[in-house]
Structures are given as C-alpha cells and as structure tokens.
PDB file of N, CA and C in Angstrom:
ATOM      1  N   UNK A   1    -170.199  15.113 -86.201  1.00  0.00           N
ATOM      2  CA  UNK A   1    -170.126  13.676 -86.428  1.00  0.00           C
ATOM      3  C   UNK A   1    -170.276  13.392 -87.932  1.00  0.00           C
ATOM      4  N   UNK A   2    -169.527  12.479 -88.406  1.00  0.00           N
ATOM      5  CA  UNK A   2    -169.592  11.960 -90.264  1.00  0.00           C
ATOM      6  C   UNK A   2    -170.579  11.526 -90.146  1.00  0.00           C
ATOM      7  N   UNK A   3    -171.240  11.749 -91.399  1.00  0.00           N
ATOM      8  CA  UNK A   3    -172.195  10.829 -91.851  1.00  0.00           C
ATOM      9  C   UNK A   3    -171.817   9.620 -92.082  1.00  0.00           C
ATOM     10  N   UNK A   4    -173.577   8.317 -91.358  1.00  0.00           N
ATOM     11  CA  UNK A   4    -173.028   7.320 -91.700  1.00  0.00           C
ATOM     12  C   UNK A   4    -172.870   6.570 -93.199  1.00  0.00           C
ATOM     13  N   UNK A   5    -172.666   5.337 -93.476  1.00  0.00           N
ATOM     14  CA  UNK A   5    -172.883   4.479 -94.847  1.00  0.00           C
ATOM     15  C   UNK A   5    -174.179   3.769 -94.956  1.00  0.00           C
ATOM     16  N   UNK A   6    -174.941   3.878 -95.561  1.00  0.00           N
ATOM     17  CA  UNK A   6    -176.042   2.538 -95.422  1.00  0.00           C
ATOM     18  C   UNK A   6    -175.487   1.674 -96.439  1.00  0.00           C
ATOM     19  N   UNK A   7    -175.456   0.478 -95.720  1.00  0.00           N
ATOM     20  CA  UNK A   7    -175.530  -0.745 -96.217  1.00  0.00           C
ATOM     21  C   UNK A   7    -176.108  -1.393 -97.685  1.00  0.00           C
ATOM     22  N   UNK A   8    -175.737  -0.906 -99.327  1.00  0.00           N
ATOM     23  CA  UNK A   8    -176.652  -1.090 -99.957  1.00  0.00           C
ATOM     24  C   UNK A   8    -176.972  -2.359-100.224  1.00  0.00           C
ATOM     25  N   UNK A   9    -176.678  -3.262-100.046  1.00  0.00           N
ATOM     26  CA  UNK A   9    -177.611  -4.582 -99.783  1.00  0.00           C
ATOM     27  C   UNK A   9    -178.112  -4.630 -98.844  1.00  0.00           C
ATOM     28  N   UNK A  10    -178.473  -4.339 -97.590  1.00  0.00           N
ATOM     29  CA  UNK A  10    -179.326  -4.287 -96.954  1.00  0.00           C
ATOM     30  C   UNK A  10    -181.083  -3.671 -97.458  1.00  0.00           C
ATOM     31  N   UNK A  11    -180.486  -2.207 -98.049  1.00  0.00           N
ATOM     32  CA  UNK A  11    -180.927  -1.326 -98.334  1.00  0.00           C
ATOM     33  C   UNK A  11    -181.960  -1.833 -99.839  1.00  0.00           C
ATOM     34  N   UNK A  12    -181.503  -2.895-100.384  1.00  0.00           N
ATOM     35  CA  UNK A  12    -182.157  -3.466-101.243  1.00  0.00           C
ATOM     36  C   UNK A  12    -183.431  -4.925-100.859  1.00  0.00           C
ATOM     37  N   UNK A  13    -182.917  -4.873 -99.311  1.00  0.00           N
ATOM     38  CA  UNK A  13    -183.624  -6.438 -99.157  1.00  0.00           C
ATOM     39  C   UNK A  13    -184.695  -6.029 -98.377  1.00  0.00           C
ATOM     40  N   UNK A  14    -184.789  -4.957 -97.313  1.00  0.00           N
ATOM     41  CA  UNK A  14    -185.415  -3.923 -96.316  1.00  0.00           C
ATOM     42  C   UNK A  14    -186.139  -2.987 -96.516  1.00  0.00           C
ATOM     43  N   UNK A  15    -187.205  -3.001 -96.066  1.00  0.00           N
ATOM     44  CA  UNK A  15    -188.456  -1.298 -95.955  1.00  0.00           C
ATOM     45  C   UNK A  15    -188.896  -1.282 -94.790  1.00  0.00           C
ATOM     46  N   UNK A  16    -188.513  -0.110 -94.433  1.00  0.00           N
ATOM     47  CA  UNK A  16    -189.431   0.308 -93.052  1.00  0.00           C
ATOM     48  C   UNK A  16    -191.042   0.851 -93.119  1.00  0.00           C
ATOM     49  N   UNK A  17    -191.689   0.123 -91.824  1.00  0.00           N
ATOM     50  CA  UNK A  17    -193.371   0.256 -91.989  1.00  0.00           C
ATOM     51  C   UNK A  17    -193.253   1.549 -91.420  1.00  0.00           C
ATOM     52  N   UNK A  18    -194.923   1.966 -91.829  1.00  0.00           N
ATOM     53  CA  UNK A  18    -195.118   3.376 -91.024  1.00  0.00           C
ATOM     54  C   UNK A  18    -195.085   2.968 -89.429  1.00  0.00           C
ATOM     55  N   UNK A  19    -195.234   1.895 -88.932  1.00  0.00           N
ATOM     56  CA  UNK A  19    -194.932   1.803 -87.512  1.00  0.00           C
ATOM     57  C   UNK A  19    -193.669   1.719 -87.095  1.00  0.00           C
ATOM     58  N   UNK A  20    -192.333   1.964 -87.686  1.00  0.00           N
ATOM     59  CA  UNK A  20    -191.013   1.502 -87.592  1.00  0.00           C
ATOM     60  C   UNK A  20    -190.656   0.474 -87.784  1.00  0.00           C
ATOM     61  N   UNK A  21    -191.338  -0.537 -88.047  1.00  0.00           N
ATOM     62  CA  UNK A  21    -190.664  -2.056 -88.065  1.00  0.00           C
ATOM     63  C   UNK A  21    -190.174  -2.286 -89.529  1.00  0.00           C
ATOM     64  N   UNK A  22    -189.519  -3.536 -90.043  1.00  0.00           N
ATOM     65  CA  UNK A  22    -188.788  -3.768 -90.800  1.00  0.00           C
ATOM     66  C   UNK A  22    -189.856  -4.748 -92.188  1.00  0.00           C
ATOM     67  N   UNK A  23    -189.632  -4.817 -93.145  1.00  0.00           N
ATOM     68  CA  UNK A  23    -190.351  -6.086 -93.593  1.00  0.00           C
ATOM     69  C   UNK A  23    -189.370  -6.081 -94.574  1.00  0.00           C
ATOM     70  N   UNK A  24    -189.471  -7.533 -95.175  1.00  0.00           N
ATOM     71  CA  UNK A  24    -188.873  -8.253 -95.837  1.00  0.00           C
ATOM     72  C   UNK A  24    -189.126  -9.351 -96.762  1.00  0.00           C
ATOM     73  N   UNK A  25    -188.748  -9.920 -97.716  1.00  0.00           N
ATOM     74  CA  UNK A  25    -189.248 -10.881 -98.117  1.00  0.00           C
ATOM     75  C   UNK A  25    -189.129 -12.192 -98.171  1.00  0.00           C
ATOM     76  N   UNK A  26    -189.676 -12.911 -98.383  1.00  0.00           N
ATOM     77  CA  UNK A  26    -189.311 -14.628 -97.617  1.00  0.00           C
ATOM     78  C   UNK A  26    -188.479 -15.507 -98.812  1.00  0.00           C
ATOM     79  N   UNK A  27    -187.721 -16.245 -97.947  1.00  0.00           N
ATOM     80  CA  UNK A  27    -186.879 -16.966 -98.537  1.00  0.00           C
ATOM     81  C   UNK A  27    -188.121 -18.347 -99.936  1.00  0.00           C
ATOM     82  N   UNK A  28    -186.903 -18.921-100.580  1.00  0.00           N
ATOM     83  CA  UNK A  28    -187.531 -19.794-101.507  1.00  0.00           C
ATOM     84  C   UNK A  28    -188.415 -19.924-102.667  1.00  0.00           C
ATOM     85  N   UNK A  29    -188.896 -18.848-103.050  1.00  0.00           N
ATOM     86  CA  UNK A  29    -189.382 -17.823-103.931  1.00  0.00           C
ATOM     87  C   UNK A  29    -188.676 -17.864-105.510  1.00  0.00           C
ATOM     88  N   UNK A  30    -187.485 -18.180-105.535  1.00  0.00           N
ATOM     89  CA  UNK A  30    -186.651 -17.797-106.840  1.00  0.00           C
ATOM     90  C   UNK A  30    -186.405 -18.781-107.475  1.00  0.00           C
ATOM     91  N   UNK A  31    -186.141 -19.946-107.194  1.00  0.00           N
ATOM     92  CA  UNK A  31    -186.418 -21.414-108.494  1.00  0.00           C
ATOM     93  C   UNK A  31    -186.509 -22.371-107.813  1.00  0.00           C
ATOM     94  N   UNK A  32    -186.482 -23.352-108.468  1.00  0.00           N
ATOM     95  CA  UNK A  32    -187.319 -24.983-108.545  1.00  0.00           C
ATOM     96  C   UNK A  32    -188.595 -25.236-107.758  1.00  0.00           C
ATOM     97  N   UNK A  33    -189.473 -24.381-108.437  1.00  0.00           N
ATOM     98  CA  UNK A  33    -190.606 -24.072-108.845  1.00  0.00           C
ATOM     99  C   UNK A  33    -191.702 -24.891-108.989  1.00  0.00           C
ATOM    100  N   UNK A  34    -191.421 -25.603-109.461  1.00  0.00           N
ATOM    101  CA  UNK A  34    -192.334 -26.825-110.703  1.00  0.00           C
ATOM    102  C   UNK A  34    -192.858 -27.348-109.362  1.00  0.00           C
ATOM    103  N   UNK A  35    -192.037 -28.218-108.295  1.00  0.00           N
ATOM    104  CA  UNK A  35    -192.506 -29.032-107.616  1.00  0.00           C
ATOM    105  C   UNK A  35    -193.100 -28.356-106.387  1.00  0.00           C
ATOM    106  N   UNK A  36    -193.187 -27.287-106.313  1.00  0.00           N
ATOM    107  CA  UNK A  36    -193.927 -26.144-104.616  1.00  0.00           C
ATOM    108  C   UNK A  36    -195.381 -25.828-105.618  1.00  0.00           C
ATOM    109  N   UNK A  37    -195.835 -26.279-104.069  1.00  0.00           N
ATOM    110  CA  UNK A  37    -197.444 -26.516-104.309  1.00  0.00           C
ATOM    111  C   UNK A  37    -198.364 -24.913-104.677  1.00  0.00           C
ATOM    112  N   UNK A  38    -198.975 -24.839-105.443  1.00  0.00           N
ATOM    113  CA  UNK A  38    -199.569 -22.846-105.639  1.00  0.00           C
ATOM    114  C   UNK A  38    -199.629 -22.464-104.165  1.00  0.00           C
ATOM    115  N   UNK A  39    -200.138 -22.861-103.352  1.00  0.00           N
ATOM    116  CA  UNK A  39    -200.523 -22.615-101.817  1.00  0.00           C
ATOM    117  C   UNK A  39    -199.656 -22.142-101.799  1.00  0.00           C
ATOM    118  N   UNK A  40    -198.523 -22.724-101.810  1.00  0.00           N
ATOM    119  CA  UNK A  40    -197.075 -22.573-100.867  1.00  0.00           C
ATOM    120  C   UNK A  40    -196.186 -21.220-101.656  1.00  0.00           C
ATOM    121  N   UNK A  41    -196.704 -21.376-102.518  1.00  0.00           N
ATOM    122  CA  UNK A  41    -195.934 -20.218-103.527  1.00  0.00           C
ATOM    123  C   UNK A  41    -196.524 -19.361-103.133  1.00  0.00           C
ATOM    124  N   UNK A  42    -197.699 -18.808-102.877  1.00  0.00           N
ATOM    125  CA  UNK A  42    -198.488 -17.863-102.564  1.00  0.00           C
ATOM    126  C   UNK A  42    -198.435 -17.428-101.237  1.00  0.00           C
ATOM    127  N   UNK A  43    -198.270 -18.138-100.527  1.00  0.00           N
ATOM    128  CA  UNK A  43    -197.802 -18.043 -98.897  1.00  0.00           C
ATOM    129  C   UNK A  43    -196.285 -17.546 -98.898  1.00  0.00           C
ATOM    130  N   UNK A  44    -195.600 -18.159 -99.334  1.00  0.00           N
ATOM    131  CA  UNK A  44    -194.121 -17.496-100.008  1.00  0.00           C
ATOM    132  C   UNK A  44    -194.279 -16.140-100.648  1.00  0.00           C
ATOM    133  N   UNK A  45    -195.048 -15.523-101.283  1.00  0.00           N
ATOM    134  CA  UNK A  45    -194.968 -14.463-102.104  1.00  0.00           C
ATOM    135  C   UNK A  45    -195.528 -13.249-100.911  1.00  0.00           C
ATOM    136  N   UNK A  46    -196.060 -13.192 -99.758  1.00  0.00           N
ATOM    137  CA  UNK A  46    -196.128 -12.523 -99.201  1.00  0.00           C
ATOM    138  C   UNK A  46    -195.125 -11.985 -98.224  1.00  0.00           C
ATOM    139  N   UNK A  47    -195.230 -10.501 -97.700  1.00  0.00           N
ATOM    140  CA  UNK A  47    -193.887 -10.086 -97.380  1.00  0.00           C
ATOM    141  C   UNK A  47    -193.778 -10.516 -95.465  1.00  0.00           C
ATOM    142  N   UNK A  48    -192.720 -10.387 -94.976  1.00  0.00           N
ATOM    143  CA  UNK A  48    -192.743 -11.119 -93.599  1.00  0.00           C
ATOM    144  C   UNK A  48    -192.102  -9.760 -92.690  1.00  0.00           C
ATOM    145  N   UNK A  49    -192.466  -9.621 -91.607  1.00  0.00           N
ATOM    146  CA  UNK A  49    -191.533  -8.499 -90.492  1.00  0.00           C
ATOM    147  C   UNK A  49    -190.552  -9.033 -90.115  1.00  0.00           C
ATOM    148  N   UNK A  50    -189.354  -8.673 -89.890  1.00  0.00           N
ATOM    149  CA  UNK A  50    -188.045  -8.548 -89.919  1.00  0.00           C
ATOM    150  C   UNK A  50    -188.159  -9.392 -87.966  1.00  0.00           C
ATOM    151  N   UNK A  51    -187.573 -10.281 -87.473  1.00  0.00           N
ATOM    152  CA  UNK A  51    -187.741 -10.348 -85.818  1.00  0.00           C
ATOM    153  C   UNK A  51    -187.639 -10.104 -85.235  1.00  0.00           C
ATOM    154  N   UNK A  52    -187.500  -9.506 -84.006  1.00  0.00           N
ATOM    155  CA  UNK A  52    -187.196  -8.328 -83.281  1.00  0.00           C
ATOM    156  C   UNK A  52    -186.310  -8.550 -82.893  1.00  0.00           C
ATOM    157  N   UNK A  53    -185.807  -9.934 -82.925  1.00  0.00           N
ATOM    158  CA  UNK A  53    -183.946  -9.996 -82.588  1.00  0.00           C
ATOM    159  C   UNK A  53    -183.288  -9.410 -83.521  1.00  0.00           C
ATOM    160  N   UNK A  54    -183.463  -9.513 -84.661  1.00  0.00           N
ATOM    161  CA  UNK A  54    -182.647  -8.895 -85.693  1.00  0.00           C
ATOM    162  C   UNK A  54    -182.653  -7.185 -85.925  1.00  0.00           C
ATOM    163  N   UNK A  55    -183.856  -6.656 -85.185  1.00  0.00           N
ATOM    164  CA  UNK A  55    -184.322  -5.538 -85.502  1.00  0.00           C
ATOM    165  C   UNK A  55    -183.015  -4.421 -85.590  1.00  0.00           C
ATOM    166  N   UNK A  56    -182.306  -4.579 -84.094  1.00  0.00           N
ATOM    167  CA  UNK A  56    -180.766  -3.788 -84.053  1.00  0.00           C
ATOM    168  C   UNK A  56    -180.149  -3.944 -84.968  1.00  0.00           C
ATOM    169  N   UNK A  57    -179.929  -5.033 -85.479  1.00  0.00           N
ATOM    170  CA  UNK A  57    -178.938  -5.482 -86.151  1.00  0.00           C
ATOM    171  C   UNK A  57    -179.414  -4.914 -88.077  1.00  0.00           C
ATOM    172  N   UNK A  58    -180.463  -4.809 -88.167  1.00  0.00           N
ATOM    173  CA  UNK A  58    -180.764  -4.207 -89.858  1.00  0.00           C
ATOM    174  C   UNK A  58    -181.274  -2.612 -89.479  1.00  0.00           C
ATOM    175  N   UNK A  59    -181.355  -2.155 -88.273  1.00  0.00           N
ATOM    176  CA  UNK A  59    -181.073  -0.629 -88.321  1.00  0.00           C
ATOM    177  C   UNK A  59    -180.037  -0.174 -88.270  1.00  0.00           C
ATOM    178  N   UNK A  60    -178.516  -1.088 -87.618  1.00  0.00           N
ATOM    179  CA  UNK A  60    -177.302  -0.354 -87.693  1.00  0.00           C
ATOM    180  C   UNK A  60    -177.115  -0.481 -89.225  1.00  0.00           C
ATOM    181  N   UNK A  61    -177.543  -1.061 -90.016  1.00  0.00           N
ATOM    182  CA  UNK A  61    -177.159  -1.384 -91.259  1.00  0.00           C
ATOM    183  C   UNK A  61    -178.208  -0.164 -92.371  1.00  0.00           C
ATOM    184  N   UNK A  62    -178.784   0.254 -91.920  1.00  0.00           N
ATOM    185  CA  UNK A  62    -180.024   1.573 -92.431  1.00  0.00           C
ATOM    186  C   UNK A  62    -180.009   2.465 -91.439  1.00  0.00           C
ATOM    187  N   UNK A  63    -179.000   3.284 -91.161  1.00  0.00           N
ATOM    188  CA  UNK A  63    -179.126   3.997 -90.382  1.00  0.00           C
ATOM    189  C   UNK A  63    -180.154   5.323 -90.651  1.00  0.00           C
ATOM    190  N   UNK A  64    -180.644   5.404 -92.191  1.00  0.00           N
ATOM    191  CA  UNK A  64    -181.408   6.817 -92.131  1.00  0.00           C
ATOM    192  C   UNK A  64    -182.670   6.532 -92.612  1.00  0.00           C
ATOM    193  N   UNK A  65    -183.074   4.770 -92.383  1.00  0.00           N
ATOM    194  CA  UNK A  65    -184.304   4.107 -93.088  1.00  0.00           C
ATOM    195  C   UNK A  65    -185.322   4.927 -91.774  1.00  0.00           C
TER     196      UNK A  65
END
C-alpha cells in the first residue's frame, strides 16, 4: 500500500495528546484586540480538544499523527 499525504495545514493547526485526542487552538486570538476584555483573551489563549465529531475527520487528514 502507498504511503499516505498528511495534510500540511492540518498538520500545522493539530497535536495529538498522549491520550490520542486532538487539541487545538481557539479561534479570535489574532486582532482587534484593544476592545476583548484580559479575561477573555486569556480564556482565548488556552488550547481546546478537537470534538469528537470532528475527530475522523482531522485523523484522515494526519494519518501518522
């Protein structure tokens, strides 16, 4: 069987945990800034697990993550 392709944008947005699951990072993070409250930025700056609906769908895309 060929080897597969990984996805390199995927491959840039994705890390797999030592438990198999996915994490990722959260949207809204990258500008207009000024007006998001520190809270919210800080709550934003932490990383999020991938959903388990999506889970199939960003391992066909990392197949050797």
């Amino acid at each position: 069987m060929p080897k597969l392709k990984t996805r390199r944008a995927a491959a840039k947005r994705f890390r797999r945990t030592g438990s198999g699951k996915f994490v990722r990072r959260k949207a809204n993070k990258n500008h207009l800034l000024e007006h998001k409250g520190s809270d919210r930025k800080n709550r934003l700056s932490h990383k999020a697990l991938v959903d388990p609906r999506d889970f199939e769908r960003v391992s066909l895309m990392l197949p050797y993550a």
